[in-house]
N, C-alpha and C. Protein backbone atom coordinates (compact mmCIF):
# COMPACT_ATOMS: atom_id res chain seq x y z
N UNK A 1 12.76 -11.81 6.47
CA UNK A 1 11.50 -11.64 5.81
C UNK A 1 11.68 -11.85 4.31
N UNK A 2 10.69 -12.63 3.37
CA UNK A 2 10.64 -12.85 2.22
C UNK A 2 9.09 -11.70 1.60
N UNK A 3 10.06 -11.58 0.52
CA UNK A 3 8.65 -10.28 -0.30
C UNK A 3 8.26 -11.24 -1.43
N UNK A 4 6.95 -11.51 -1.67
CA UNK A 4 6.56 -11.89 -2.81
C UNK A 4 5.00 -11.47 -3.18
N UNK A 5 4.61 -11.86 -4.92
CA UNK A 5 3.89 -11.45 -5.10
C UNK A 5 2.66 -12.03 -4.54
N UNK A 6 1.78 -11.53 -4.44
CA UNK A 6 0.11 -12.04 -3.49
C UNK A 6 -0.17 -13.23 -4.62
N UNK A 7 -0.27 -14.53 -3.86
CA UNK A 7 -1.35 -15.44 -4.46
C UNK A 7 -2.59 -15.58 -4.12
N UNK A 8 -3.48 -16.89 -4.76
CA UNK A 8 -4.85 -16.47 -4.62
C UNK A 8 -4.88 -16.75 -2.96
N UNK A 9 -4.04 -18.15 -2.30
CA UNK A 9 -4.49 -18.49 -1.11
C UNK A 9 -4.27 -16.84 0.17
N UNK A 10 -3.69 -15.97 0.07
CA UNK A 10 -3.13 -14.85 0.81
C UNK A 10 -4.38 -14.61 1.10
N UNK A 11 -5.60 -13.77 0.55
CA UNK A 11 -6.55 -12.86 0.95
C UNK A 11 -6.89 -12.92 2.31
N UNK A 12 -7.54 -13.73 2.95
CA UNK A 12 -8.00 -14.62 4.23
C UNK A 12 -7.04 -14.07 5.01
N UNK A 13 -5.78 -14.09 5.27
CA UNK A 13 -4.50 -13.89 6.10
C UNK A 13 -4.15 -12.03 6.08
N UNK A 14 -4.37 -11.61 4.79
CA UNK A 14 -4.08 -9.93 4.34
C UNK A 14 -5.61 -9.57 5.35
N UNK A 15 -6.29 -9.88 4.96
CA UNK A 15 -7.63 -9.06 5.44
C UNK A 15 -8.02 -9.41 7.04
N UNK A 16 -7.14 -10.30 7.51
CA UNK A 16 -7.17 -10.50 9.06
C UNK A 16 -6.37 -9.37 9.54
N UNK A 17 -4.80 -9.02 8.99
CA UNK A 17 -3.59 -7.99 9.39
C UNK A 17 -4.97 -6.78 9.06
N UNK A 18 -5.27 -6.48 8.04
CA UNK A 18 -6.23 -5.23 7.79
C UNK A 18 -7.40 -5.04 8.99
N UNK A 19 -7.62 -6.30 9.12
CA UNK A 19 -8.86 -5.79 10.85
C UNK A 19 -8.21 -5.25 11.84
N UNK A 20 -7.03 -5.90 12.31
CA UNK A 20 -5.83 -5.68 13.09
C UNK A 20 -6.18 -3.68 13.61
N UNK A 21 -6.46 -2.93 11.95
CA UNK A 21 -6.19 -1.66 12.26
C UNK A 21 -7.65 -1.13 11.53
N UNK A 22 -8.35 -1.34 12.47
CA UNK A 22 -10.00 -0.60 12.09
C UNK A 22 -9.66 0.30 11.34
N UNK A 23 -8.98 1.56 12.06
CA UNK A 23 -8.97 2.81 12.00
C UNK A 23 -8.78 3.11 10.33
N UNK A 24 -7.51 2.54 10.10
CA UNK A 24 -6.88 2.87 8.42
C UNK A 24 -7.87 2.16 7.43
N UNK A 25 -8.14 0.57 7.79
CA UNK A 25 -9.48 -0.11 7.24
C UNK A 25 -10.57 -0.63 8.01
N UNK A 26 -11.37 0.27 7.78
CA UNK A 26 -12.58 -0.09 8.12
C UNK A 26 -13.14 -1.19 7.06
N UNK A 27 -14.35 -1.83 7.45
CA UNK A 27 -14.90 -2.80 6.50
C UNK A 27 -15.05 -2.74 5.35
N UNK A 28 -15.55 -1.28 4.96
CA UNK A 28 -16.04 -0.83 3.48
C UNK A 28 -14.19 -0.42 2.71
N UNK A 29 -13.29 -0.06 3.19
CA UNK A 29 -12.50 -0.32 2.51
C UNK A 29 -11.76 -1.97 2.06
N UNK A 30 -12.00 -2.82 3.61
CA UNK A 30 -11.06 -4.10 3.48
C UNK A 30 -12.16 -4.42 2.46
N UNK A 31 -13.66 -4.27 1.79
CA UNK A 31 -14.18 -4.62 0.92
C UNK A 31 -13.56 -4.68 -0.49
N UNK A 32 -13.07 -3.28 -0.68
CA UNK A 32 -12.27 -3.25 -1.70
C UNK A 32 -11.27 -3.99 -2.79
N UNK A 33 -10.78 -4.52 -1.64
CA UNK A 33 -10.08 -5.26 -2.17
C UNK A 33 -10.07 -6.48 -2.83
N UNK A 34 -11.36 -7.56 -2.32
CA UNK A 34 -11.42 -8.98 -3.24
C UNK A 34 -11.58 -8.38 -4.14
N UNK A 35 -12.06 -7.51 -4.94
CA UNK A 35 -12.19 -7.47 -6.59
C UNK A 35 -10.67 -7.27 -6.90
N UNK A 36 -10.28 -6.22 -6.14
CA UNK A 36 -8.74 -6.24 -6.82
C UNK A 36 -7.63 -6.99 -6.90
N UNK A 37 -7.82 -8.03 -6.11
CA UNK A 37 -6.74 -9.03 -5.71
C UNK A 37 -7.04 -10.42 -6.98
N UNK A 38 -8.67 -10.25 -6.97
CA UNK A 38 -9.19 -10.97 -7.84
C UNK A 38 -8.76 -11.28 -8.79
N UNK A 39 -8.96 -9.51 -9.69
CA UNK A 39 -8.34 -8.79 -11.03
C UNK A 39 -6.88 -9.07 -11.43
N UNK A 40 -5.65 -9.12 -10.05
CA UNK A 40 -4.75 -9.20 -9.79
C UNK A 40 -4.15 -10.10 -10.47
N UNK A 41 -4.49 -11.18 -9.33
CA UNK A 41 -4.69 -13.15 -9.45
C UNK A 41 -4.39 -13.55 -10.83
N UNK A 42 -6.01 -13.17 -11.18
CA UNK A 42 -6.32 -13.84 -12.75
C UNK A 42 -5.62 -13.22 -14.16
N UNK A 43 -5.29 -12.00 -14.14
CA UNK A 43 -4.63 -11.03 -14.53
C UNK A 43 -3.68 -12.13 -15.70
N UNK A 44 -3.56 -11.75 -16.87
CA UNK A 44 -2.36 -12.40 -17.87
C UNK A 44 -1.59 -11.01 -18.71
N UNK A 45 -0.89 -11.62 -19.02
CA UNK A 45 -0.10 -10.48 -19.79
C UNK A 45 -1.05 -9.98 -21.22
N UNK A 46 -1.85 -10.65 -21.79
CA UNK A 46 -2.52 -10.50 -22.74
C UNK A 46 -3.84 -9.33 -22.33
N UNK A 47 -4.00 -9.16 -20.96
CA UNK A 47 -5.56 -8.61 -20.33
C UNK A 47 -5.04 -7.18 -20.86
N UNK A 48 -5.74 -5.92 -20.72
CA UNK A 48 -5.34 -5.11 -21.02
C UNK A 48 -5.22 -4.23 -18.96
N UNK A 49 -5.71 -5.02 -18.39
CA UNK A 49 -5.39 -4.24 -17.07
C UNK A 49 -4.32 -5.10 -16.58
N UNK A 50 -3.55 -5.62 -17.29
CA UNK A 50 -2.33 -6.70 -16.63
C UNK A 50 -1.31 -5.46 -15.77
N UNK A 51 -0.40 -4.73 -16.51
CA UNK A 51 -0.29 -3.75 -15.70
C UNK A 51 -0.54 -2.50 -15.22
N UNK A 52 -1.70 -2.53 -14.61
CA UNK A 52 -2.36 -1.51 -14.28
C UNK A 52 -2.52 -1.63 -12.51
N UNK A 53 -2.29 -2.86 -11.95
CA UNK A 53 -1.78 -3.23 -10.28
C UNK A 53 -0.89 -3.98 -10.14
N UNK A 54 -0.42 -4.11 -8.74
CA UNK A 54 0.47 -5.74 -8.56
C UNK A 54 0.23 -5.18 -7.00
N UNK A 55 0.10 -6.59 -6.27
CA UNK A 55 0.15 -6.49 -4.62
C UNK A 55 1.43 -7.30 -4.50
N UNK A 56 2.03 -7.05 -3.22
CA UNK A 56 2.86 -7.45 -2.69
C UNK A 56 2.49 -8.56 -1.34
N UNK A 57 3.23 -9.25 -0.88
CA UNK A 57 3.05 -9.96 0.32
C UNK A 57 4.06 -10.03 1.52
N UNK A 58 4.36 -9.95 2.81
CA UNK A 58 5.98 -9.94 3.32
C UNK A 58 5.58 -11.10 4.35
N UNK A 59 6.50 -12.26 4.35
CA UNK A 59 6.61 -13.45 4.66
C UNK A 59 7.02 -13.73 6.15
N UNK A 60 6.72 -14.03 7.57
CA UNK A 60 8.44 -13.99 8.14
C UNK A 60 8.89 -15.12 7.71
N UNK A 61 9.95 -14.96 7.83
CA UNK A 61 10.67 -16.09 7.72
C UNK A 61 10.98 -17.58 8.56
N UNK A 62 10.23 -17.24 10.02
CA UNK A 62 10.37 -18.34 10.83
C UNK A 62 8.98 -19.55 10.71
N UNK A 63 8.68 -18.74 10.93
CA UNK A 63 6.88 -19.50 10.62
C UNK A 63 6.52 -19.42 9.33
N UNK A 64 6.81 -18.58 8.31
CA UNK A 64 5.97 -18.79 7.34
C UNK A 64 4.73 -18.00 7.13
N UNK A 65 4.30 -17.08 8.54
CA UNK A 65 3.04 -16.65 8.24
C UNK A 65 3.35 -14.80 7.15
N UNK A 66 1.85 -14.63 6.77
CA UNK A 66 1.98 -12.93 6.05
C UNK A 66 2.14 -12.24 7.41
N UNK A 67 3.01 -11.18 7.04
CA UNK A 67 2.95 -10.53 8.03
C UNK A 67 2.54 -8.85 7.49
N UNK A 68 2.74 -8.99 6.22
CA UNK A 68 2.87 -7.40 5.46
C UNK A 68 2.03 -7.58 4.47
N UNK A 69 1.61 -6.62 3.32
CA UNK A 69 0.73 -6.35 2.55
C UNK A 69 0.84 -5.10 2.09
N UNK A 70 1.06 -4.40 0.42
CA UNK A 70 1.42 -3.10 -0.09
C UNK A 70 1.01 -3.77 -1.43
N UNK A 71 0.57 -2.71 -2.02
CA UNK A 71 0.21 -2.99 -3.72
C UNK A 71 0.09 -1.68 -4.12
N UNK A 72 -0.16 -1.31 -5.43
CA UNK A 72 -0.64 0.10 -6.17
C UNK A 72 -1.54 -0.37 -7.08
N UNK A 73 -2.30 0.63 -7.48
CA UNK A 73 -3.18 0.35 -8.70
C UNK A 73 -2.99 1.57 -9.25
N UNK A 74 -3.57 1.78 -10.34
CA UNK A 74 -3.76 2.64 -11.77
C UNK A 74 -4.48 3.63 -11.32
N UNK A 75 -4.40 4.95 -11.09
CA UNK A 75 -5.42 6.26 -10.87
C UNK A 75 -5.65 7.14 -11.59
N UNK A 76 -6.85 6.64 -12.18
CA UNK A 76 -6.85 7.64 -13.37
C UNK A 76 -7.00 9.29 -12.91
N UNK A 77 -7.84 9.38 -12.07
CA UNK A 77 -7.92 10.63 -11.46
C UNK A 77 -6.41 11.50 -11.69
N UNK A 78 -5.58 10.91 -10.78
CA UNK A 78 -4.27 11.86 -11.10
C UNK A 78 -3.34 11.16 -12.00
N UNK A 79 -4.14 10.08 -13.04
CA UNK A 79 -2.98 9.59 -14.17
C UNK A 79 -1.43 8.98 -13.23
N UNK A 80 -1.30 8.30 -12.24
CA UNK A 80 -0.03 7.94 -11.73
C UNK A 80 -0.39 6.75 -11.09
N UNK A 81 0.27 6.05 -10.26
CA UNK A 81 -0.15 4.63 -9.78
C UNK A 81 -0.23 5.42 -8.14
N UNK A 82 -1.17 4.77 -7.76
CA UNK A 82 -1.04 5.19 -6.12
C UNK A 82 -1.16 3.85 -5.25
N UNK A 83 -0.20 4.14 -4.50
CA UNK A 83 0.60 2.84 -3.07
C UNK A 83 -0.84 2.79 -2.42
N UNK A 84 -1.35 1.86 -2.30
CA UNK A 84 -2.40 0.79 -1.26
C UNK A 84 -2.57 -0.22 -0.41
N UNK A 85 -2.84 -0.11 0.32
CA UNK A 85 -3.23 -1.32 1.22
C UNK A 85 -1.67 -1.68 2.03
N UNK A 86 -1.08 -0.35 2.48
CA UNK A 86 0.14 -0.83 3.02
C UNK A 86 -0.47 -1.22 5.28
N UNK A 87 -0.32 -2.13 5.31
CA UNK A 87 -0.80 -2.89 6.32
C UNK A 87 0.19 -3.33 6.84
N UNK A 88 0.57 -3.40 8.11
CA UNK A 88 1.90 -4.69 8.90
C UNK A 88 0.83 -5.39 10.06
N UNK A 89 1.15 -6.65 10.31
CA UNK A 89 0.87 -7.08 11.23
C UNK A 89 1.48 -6.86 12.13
N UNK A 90 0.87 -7.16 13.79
CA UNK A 90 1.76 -6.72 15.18
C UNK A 90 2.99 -6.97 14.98
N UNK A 91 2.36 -8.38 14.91
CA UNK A 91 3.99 -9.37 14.99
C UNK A 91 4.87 -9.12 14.17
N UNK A 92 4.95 -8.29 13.02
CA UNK A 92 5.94 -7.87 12.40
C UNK A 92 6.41 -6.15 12.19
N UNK A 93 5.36 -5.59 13.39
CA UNK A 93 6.08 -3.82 13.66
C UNK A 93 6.88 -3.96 13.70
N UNK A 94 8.23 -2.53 13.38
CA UNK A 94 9.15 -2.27 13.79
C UNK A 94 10.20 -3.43 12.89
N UNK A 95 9.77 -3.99 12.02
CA UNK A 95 11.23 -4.82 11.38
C UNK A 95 11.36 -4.26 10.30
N UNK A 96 11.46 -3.14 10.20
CA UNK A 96 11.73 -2.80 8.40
C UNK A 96 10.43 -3.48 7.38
N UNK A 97 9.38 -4.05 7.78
CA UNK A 97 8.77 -4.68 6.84
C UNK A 97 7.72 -3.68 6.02
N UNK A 98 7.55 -2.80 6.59
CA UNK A 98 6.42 -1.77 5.86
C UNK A 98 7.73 -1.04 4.65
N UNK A 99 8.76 -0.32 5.07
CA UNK A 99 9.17 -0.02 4.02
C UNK A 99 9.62 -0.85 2.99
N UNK A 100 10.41 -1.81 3.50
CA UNK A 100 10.60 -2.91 2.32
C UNK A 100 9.45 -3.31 1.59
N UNK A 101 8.08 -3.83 2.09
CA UNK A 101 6.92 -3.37 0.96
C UNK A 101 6.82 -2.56 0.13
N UNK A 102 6.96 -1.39 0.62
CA UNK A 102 6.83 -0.22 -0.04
C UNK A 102 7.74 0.18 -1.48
N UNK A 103 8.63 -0.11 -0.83
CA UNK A 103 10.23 -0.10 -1.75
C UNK A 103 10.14 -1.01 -3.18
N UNK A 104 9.58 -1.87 -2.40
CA UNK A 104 8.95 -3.40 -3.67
C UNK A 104 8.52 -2.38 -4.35
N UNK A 105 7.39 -2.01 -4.18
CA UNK A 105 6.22 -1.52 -4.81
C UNK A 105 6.42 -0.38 -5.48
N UNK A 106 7.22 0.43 -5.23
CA UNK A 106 7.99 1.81 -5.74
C UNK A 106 9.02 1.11 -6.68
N UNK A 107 9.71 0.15 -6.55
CA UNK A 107 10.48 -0.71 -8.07
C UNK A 107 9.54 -0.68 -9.10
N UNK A 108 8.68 -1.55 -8.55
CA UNK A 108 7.65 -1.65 -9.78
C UNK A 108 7.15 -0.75 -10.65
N UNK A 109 6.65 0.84 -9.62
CA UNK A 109 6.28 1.48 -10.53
C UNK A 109 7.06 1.98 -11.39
N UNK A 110 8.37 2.30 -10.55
CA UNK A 110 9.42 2.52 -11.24
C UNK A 110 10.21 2.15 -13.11
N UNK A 111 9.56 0.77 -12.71
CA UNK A 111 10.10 0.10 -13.79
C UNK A 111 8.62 -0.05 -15.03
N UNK A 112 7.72 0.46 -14.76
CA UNK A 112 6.69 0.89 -15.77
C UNK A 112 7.30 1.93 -16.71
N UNK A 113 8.17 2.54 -15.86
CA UNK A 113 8.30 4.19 -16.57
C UNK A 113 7.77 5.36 -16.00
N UNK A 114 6.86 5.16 -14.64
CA UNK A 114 6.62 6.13 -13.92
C UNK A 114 7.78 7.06 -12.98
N UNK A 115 7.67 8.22 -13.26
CA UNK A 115 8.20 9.06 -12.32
C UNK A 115 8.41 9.13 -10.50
N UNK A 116 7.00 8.83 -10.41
CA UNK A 116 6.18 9.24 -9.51
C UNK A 116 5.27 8.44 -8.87
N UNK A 117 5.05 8.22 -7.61
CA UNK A 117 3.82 7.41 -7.21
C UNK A 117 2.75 8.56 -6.08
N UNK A 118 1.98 7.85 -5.61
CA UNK A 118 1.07 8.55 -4.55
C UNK A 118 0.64 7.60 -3.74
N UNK A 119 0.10 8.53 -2.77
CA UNK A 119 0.00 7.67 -1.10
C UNK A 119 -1.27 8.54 -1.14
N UNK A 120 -2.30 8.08 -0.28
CA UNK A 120 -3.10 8.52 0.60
C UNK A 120 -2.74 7.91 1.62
N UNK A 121 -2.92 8.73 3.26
CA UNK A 121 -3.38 8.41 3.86
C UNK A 121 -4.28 8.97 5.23
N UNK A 122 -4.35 8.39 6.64
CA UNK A 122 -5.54 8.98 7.20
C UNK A 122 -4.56 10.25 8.43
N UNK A 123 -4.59 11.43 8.40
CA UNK A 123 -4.28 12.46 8.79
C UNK A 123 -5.01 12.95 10.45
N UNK A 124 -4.67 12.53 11.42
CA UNK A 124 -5.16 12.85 12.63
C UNK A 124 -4.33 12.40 13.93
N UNK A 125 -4.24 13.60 15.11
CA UNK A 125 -3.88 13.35 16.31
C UNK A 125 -2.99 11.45 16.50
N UNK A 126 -3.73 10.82 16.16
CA UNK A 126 -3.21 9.59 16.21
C UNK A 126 -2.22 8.92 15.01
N UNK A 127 -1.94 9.35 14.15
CA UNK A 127 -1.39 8.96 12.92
C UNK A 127 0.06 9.90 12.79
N UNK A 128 0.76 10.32 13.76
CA UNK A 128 1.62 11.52 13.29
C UNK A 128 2.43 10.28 13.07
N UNK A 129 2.89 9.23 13.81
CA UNK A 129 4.30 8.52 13.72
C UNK A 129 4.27 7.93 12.49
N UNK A 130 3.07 7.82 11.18
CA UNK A 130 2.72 7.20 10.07
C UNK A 130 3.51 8.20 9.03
N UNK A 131 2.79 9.30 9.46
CA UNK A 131 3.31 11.12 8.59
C UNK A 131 4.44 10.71 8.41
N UNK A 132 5.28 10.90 10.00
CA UNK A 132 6.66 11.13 9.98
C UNK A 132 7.65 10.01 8.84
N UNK A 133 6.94 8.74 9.61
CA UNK A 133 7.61 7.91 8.62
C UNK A 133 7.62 7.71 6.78
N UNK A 134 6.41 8.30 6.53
CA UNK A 134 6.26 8.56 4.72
C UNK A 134 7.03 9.55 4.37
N UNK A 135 7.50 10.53 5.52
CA UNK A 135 8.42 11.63 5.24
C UNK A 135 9.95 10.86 4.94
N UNK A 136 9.82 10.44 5.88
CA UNK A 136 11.41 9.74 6.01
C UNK A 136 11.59 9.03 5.07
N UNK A 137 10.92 8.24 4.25
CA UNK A 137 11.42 7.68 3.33
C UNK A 137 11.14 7.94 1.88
N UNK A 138 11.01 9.24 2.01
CA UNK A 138 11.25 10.60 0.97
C UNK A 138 9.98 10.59 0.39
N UNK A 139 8.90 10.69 1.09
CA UNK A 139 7.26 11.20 0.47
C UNK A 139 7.57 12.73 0.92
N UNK A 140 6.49 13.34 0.13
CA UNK A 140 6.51 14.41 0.05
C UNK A 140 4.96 15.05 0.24
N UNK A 141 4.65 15.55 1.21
CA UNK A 141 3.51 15.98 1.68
C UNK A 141 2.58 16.76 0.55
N UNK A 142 1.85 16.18 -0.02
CA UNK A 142 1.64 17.66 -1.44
C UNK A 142 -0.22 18.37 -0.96
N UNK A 143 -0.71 17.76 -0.05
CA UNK A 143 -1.78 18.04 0.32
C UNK A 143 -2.40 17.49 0.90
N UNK A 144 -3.25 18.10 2.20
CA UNK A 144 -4.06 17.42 3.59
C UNK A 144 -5.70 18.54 3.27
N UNK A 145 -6.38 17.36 3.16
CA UNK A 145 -7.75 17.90 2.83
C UNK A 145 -8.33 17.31 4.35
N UNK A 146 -9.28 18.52 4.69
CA UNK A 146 -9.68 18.65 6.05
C UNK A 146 -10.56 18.30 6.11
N UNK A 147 -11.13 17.28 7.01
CA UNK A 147 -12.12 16.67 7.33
C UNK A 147 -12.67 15.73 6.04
N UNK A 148 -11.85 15.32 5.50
CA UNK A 148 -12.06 14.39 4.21
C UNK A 148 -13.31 13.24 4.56
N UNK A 149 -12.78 12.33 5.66
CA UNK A 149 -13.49 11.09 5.93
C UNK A 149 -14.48 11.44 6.76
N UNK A 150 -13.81 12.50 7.91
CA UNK A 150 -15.22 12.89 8.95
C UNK A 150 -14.32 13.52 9.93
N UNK A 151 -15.28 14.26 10.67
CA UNK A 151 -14.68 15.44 11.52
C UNK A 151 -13.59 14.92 12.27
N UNK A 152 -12.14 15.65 12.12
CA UNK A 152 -10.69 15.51 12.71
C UNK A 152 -10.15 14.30 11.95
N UNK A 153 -11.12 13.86 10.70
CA UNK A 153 -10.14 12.61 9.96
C UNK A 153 -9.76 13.31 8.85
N UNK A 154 -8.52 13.64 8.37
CA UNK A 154 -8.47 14.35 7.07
C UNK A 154 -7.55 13.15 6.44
N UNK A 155 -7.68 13.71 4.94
CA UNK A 155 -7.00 12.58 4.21
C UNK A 155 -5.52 13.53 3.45
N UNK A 156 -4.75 13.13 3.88
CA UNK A 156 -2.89 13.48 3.61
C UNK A 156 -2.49 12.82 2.18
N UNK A 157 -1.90 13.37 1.39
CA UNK A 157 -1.80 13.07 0.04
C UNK A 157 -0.02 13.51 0.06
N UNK A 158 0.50 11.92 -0.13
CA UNK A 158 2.07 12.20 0.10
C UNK A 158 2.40 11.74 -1.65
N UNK A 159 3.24 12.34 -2.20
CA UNK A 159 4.13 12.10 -3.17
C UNK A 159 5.29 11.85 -3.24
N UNK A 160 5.57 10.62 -3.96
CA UNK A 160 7.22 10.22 -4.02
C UNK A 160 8.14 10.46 -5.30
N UNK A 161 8.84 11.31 -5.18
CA UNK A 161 9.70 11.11 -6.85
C UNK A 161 10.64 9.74 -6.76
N UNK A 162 10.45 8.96 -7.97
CA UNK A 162 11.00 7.86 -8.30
C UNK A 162 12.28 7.89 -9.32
N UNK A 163 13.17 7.19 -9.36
CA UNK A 163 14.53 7.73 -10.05
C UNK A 163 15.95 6.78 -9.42
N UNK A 164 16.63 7.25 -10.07
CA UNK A 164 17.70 6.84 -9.55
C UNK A 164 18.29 7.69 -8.05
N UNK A 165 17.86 9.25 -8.05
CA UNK A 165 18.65 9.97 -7.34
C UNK A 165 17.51 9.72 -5.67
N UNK A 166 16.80 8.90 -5.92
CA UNK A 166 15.67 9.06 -5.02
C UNK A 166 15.76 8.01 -4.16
């Protein structure tokens, strides 16, 4: 698998893997995103939101197609960057490709000068093997608000310390 940054042609291919999983994106979130990928795209070092996101892309390597998708943006709410749009396609479960996104994406913030990043995500009966795995790769559970999205959907708020020892 190859990691690189999202170009403009990706969207079309990211937001197909994102239907893939209703549940995590529904429409009104996969909405979200053309502005940000947009912002992303066009983005120069001169903008003043240049680093304030970056998306990621994960490649396979045989075909060529996206198979992955992870980015962060700027939150002002809790002042830290928070991990988004982490997505795998079928065809690429189970290969290491979600954390290696992730990992990308935790460099980056890393190398801003941030401490720290944040995760949301969706908290229910069906999502434990998601939990477990943000655990495992040293998130830190800091709060599950109940019934956030709608009854038995709560929204899980994982934190990562970033560092060398991490």
């Amino acid at each position: 698998m190859h990691i690189r940054l999202l170009e403009q042609g990706d969207q079309a291919a990211v937001e197909a893997i994102m239907r893939e999983h209703p549940l995590q994106f529904p429409p009104f979130i996969i909405a979200k995103y053309e502005p940000r990928w947009h912002l992303f795209i066009n983005a120069s070092a001169a903008d003043a939101g240049y680093n304030r996101c970056v998306y990621y892309v994960a490649v396979a390597p045989d075909s060529g197609d996206l198979i992955g998708h992870a980015g962060c943006i700027w939150n002002e709410a809790v002042d830290r960057y928070e991990i988004v749009g982490v997505v795998v396609a079928g065809s690429g479960q189970r290969q290491g490709v979600r954390k290696a996104l992730i990992a990308q994406v935790c460099g980056w913030i890393e190398a801003t000068g941030s401490d720290t990043a944040i995760l949301y995500t969706l908290g229910h009966p069906g999502n434990v093997g998601t939990l477990a795995f943000y655990r495992d790769i040293g998130f830190v559970c800091s709060q599950v608000e109940q019934d956030f999205f709608a009854p038995n959907r709560h929204r899980v708020t994982f934190v990562k310390p970033l560092g060398p020892s991490n």
